[in-house]
C-alpha atoms as a PDB file:
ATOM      1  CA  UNK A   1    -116.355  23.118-189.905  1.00  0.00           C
ATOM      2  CA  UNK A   2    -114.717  25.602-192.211  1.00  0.00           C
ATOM      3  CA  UNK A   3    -114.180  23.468-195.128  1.00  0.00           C
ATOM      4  CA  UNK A   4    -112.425  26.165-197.399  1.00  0.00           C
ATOM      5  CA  UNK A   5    -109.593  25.775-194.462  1.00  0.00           C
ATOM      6  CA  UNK A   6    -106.585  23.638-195.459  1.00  0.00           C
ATOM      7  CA  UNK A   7    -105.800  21.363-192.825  1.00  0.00           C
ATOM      8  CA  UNK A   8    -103.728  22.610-189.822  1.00  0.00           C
ATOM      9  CA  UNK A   9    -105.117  26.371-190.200  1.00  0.00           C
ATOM     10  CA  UNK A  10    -103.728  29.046-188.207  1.00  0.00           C
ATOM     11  CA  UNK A  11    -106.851  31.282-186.850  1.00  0.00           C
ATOM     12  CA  UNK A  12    -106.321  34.374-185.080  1.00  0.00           C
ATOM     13  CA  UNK A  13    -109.296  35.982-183.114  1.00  0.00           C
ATOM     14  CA  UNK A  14    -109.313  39.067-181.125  1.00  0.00           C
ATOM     15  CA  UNK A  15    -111.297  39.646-178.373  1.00  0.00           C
ATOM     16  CA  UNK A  16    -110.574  36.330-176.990  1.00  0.00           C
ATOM     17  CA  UNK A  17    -111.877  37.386-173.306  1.00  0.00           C
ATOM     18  CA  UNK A  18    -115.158  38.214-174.720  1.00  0.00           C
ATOM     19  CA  UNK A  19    -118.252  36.034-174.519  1.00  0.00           C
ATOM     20  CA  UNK A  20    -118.099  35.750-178.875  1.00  0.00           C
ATOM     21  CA  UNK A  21    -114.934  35.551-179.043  1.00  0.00           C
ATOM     22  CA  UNK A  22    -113.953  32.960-176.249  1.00  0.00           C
ATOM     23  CA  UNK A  23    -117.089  30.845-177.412  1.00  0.00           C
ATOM     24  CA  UNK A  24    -115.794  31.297-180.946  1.00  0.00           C
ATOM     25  CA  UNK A  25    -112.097  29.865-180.100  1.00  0.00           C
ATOM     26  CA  UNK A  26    -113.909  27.229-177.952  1.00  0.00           C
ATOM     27  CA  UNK A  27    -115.701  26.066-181.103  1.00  0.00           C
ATOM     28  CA  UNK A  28    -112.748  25.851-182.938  1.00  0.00           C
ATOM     29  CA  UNK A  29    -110.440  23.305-180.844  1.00  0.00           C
ATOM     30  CA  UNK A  30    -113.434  20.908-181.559  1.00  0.00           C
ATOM     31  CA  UNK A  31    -112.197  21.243-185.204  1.00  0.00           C
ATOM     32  CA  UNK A  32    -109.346  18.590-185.191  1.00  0.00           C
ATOM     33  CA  UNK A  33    -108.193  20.704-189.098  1.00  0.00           C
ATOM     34  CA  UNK A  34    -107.492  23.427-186.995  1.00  0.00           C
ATOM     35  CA  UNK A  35    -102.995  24.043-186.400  1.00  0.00           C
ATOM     36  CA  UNK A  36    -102.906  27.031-184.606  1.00  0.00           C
ATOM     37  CA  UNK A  37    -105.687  29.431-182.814  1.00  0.00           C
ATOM     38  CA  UNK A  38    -103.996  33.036-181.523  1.00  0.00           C
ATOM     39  CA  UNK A  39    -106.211  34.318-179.034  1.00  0.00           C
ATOM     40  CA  UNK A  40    -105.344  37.854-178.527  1.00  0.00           C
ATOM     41  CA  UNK A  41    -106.838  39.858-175.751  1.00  0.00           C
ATOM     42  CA  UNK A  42    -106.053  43.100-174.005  1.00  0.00           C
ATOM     43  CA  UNK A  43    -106.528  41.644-171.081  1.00  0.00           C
ATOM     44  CA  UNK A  44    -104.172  38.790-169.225  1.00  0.00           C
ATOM     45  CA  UNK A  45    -106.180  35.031-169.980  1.00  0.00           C
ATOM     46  CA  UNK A  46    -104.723  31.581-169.196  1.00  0.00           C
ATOM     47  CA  UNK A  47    -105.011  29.377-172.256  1.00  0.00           C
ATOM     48  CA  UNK A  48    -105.780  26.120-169.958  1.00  0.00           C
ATOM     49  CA  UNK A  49    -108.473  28.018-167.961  1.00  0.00           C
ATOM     50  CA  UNK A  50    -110.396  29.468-170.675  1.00  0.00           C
ATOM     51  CA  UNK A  51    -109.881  27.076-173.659  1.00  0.00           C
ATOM     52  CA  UNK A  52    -109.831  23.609-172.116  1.00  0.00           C
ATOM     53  CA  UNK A  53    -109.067  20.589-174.019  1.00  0.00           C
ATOM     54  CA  UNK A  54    -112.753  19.345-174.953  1.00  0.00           C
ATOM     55  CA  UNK A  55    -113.406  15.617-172.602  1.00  0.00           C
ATOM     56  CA  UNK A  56    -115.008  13.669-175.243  1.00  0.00           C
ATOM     57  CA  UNK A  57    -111.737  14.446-177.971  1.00  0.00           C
ATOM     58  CA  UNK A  58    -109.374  11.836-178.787  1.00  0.00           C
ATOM     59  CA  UNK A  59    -107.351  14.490-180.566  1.00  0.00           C
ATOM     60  CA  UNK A  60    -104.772  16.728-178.582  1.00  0.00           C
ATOM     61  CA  UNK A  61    -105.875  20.186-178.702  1.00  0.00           C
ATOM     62  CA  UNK A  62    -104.366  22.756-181.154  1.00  0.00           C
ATOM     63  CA  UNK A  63    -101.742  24.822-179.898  1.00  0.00           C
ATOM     64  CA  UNK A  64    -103.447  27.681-178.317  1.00  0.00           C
ATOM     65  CA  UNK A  65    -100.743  31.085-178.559  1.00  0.00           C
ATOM     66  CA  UNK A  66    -102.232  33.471-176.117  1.00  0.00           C
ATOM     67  CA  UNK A  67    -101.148  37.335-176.917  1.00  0.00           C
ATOM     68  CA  UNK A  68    -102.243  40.022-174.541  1.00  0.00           C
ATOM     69  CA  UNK A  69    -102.388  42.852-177.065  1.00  0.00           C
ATOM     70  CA  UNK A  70    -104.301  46.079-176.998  1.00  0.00           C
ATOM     71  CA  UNK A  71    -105.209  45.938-180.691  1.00  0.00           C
ATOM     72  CA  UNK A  72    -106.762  49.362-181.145  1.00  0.00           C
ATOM     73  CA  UNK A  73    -103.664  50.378-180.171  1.00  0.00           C
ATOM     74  CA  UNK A  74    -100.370  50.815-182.428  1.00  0.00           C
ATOM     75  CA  UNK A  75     -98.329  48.945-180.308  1.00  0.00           C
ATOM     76  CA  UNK A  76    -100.901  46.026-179.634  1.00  0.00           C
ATOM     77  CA  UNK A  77    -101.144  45.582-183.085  1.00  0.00           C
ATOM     78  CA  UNK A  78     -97.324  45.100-183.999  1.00  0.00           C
ATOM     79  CA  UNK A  79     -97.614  42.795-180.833  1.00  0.00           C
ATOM     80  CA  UNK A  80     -99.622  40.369-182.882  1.00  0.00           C
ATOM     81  CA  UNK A  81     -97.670  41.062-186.314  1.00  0.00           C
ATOM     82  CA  UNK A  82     -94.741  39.842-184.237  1.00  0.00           C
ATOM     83  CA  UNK A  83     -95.914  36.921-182.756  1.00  0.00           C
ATOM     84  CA  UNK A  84     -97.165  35.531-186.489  1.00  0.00           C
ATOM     85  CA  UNK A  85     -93.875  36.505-187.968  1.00  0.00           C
ATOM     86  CA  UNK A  86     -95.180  35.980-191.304  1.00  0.00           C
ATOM     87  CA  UNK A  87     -97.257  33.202-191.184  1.00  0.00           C
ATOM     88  CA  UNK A  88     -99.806  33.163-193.265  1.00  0.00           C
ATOM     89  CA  UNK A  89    -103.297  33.561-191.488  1.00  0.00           C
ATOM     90  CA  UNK A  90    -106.043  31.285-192.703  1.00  0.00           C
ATOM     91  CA  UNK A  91    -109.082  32.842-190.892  1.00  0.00           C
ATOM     92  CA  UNK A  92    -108.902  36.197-189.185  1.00  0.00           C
ATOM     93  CA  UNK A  93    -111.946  36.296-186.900  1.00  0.00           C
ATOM     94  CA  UNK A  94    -112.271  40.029-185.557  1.00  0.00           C
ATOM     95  CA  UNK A  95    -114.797  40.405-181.980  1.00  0.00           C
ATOM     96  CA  UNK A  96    -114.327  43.267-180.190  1.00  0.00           C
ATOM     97  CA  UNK A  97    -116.613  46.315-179.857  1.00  0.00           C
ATOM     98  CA  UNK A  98    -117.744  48.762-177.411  1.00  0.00           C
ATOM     99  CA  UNK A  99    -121.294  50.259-177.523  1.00  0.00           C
ATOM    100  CA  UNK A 100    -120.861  51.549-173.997  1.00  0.00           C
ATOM    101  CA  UNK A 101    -118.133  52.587-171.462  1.00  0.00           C
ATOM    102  CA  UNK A 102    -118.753  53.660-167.887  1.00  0.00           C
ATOM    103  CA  UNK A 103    -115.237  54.524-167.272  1.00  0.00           C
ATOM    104  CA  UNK A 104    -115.982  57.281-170.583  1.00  0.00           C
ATOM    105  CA  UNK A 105    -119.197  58.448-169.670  1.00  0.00           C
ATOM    106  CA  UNK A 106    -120.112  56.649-173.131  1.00  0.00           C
ATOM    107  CA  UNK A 107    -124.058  55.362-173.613  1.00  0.00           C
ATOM    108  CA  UNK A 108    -125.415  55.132-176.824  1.00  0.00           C
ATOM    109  CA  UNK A 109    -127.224  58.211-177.340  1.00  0.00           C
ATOM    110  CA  UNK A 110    -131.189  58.426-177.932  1.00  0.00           C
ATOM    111  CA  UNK A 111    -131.481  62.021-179.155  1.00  0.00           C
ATOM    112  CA  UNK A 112    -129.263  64.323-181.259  1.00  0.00           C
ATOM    113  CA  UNK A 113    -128.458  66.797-178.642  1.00  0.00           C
ATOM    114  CA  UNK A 114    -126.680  63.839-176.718  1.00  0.00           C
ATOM    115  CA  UNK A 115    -123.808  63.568-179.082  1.00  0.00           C
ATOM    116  CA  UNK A 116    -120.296  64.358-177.931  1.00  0.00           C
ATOM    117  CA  UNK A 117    -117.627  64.842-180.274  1.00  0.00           C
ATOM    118  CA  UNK A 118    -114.952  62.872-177.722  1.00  0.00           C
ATOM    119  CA  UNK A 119    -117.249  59.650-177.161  1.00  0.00           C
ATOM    120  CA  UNK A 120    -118.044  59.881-180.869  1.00  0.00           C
ATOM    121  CA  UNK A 121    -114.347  59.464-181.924  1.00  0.00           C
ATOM    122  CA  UNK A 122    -113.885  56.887-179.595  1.00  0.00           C
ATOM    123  CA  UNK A 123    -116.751  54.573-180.434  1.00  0.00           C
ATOM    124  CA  UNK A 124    -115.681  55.392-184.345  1.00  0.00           C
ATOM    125  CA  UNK A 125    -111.977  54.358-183.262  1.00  0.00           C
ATOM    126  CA  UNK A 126    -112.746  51.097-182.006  1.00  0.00           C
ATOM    127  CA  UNK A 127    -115.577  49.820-184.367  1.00  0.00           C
ATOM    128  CA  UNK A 128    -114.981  51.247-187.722  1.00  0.00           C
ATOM    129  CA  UNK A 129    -110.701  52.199-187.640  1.00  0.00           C
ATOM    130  CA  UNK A 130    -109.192  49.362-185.541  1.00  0.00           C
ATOM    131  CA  UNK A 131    -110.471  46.532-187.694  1.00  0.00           C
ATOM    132  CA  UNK A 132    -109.233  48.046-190.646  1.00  0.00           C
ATOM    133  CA  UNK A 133    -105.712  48.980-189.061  1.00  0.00           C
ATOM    134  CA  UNK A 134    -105.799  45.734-187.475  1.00  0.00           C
ATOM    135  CA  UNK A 135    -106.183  43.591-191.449  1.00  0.00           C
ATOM    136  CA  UNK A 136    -103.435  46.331-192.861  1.00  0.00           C
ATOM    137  CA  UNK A 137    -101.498  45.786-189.927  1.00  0.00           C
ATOM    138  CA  UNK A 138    -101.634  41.365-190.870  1.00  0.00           C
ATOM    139  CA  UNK A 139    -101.941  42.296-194.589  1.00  0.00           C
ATOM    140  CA  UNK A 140     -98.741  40.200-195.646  1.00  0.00           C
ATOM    141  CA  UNK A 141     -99.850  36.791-193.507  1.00  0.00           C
ATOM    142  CA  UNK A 142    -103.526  37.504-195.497  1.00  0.00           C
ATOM    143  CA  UNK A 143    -102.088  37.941-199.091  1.00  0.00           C
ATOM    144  CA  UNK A 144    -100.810  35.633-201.521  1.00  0.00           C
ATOM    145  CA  UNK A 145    -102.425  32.159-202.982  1.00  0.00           C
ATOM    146  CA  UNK A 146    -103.747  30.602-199.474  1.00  0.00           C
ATOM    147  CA  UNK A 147    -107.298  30.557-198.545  1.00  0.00           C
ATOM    148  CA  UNK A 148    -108.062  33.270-196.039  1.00  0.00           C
ATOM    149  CA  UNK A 149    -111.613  34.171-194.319  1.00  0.00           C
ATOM    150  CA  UNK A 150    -111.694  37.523-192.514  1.00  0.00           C
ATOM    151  CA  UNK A 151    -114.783  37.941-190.293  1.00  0.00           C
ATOM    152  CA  UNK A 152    -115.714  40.767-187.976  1.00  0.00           C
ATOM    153  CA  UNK A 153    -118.424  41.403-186.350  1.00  0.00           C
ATOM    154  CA  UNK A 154    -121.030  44.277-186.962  1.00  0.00           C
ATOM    155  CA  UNK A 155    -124.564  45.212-186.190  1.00  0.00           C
ATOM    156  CA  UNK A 156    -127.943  45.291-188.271  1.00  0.00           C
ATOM    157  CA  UNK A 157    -127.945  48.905-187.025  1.00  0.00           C
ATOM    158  CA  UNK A 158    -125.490  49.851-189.445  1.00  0.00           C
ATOM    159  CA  UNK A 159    -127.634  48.994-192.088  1.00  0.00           C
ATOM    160  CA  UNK A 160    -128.439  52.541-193.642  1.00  0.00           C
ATOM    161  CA  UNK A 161    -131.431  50.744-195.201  1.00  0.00           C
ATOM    162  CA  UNK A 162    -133.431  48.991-192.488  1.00  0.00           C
ATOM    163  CA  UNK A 163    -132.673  52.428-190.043  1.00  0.00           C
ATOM    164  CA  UNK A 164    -136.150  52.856-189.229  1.00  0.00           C
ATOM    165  CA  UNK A 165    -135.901  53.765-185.198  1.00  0.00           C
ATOM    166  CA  UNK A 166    -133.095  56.317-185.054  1.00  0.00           C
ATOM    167  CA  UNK A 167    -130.669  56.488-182.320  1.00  0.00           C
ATOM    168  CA  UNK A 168    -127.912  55.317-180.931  1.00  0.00           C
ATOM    169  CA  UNK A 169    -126.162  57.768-183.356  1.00  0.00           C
ATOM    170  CA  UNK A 170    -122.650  56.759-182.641  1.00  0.00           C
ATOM    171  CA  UNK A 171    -122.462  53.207-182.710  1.00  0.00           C
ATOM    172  CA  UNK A 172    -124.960  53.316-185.758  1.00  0.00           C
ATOM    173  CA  UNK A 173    -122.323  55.405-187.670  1.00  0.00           C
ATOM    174  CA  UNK A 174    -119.390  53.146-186.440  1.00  0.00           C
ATOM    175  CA  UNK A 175    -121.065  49.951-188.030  1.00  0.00           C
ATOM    176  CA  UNK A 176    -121.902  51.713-191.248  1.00  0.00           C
ATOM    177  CA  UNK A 177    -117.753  52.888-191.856  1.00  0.00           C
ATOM    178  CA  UNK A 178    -116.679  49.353-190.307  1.00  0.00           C
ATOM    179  CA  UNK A 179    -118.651  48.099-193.379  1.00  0.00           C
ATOM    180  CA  UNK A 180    -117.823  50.147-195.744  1.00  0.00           C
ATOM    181  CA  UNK A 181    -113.745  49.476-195.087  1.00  0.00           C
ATOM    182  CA  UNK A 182    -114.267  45.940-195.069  1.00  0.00           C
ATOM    183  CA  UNK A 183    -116.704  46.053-198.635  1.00  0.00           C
ATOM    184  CA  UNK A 184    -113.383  48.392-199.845  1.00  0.00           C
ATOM    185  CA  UNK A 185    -110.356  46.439-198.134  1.00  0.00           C
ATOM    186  CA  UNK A 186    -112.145  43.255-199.271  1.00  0.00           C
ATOM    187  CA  UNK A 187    -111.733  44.745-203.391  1.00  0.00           C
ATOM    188  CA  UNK A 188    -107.941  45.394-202.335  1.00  0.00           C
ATOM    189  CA  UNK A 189    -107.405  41.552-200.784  1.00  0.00           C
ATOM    190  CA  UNK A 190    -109.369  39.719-203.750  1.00  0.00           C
ATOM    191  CA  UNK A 191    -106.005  41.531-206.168  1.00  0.00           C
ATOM    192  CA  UNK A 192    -103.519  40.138-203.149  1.00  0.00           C
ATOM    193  CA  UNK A 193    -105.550  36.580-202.956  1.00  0.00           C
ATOM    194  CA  UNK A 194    -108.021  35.780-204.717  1.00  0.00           C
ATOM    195  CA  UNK A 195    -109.042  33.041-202.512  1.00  0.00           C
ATOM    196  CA  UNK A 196    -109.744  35.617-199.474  1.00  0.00           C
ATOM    197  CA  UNK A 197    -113.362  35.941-198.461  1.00  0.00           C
ATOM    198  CA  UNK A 198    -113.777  39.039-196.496  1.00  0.00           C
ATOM    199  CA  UNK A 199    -117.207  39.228-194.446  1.00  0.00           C
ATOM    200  CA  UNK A 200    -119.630  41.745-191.989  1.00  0.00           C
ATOM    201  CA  UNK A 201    -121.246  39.630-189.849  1.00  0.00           C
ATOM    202  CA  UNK A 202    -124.152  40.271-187.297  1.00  0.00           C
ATOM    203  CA  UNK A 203    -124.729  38.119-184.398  1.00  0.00           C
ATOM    204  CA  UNK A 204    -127.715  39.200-182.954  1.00  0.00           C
ATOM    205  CA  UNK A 205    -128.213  40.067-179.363  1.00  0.00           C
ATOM    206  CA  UNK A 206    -125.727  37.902-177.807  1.00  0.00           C
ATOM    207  CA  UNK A 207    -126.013  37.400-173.653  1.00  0.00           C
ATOM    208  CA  UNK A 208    -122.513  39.385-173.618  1.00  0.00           C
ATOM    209  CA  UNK A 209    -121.560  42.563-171.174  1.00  0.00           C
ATOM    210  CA  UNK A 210    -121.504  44.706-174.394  1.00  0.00           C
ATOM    211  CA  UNK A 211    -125.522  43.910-174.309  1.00  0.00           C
ATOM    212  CA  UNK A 212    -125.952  43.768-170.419  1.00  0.00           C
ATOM    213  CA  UNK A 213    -127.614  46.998-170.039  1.00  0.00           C
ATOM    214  CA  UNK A 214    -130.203  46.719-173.005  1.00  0.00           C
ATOM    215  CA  UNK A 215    -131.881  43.541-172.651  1.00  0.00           C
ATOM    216  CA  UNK A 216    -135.075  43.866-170.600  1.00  0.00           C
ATOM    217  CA  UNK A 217    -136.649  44.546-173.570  1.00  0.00           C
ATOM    218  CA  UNK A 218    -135.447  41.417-175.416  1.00  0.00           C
ATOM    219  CA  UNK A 219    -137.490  38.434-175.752  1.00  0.00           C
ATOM    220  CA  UNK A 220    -136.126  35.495-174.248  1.00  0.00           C
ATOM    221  CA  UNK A 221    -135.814  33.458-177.774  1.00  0.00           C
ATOM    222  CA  UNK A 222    -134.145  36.493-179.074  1.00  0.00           C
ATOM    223  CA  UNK A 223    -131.387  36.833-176.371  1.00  0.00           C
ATOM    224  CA  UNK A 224    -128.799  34.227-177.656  1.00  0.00           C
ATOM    225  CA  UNK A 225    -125.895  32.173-175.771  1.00  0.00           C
ATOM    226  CA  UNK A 226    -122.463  32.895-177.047  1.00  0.00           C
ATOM    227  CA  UNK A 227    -122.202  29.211-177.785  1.00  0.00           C
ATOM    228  CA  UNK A 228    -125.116  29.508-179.914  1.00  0.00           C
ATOM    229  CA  UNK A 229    -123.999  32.625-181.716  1.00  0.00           C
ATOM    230  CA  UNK A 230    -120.351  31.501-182.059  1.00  0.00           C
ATOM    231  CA  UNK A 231    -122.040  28.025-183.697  1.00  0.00           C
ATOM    232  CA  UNK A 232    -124.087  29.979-186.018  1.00  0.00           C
ATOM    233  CA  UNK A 233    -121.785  32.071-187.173  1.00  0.00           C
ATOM    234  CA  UNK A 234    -118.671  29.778-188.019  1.00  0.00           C
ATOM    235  CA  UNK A 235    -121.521  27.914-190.097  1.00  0.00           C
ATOM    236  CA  UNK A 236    -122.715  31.346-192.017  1.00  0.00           C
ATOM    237  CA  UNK A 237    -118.671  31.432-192.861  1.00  0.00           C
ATOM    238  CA  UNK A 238    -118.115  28.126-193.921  1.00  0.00           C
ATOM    239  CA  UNK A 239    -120.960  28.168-196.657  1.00  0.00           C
ATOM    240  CA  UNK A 240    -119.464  31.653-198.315  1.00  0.00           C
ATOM    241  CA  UNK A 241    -116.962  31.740-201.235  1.00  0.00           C
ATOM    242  CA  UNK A 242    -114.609  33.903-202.728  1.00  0.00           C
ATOM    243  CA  UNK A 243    -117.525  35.638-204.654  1.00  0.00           C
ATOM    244  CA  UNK A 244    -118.894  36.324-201.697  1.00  0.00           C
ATOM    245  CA  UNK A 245    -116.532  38.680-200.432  1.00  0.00           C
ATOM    246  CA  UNK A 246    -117.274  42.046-199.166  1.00  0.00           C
ATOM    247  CA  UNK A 247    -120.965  41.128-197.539  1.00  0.00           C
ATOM    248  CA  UNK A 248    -123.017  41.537-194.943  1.00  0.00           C
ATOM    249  CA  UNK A 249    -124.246  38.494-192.963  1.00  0.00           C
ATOM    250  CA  UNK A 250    -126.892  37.629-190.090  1.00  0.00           C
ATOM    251  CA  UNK A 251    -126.352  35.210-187.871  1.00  0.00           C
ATOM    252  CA  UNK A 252    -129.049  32.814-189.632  1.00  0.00           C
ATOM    253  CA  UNK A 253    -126.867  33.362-193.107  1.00  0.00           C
ATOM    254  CA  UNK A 254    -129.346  35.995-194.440  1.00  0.00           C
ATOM    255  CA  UNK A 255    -127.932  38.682-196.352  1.00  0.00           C
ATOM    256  CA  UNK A 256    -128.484  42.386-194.711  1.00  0.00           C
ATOM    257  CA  UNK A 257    -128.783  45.301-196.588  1.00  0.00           C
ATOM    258  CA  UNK A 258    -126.124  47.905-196.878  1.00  0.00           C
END
């Protein structure tokens, strides 16, 4: 599956409640090269429940290490330095995102004069900050001569160059600095390893909660399954190399614009 992986691979992935995330860890236990998958969540999730060993495998499953860890949070990220304890992560797959937030008041905003400074900062927080603070946070367990993939997700909206509709001024911004730290982060890693491979990837519109509310509008072979997506995308990682580091990826493996 990921053939850049050295067998027995330890694979962390956040947002391991989430419909990418959880489809994404599925996908991996299939992968019998796989040691360890961390599925870190903020949320409580049983390990037998939600990642099953697969019926048709001869193989036992990995060892699935569940950490309930608010990762845009201090805290939540020393959680999950903890639990590696200096291991050396092999593929850092990074899935969470908010676009909206009842609970905030937070939509994504279709004129200018809807922009709030506090739902701004939060949306920035989460997208563009936390997965930078999250890689600095794991930076010793990505250096040194191991392979390493680091993947997190972003959105064709924050392409600067194929913004053509406007709106949505928040998250838009918040994909365009989550890009830019992982193009600059990913120039710091290749000194630290030269075999890391440090990538932007865009999904599509996956049938998730974080799309829910927009998708009346989305044709029906355009609104994918989190199985699907999570498919896709492992196969977009495993044909990049270290040159490749610092990109920007659909889900089909075509590059997107900065």
């Amino acid at each position: 599956m990921l053939s850049h992986l050295p067998e027995n691979f330890t694979a962390v992935v956040t947002g391991a409640n989430g419909g990418i995330g959880n489809a994404i860890i599925r996908r991996l236990l299939t992968d019998t090269h796989v040691g360890n998958v961390i599925a870190v969540s903020r949320s409580a999730i049983s390990p037998q429940d939600s990642f099953p060993q697969e019926p048709f495998s001869k193989e036992p499953s990995p060892n699935v290490e569940v950490v309930n860890a608010d990762i845009t949070t201090q805290s939540g990220r020393d959680t999950l330095n903890q639990q590696l304890n200096g291991r050396p992560v092999h593929l850092l797959f990074n899935a969470i995102g908010t676009l909206h937030d009842d609970a905030r008041d937070i939509q994504p905003e279709k004129r200018l004069e809807q922009l709030d400074e506090a739902s701004f900062a939060h949306v920035m927080h989460v997208n563009a900050a936390t997965p930078a603070l999250l890689i600095a946070a794991l930076k010793s367990s990505l250096q040194g001569k191991h392979p390493a993939i680091i993947a997190s997700l972003s959105a064709r909206v924050g392409s600067i160059g194929d913004n053509v509709y406007g709106g949505w001024y928040s998250y838009r911004a918040s994909k365009a600095a989550h890009n830019m730290l992982m193009k600059t982060l990913s120039i710091e890693l290749t000194r630290l390893n030269k075999q890391s491979i440090v990538l932007c990837l865009h999904p599509g519109t996956t049938n998730t909660l974080l799309s829910k509310p927009f998708q009346a509008r989305v044709p029906s072979e355009k609104l994918f399954t989190p199985d699907f997506v999570a498919e896709q995308l492992l196969k977009v990682m495993s044909e990049r190399s270290p040159e490749d580091t610092g990109s920007f990826w659909d889900w089909a493996g075509e590059s997107i614009e900065w």
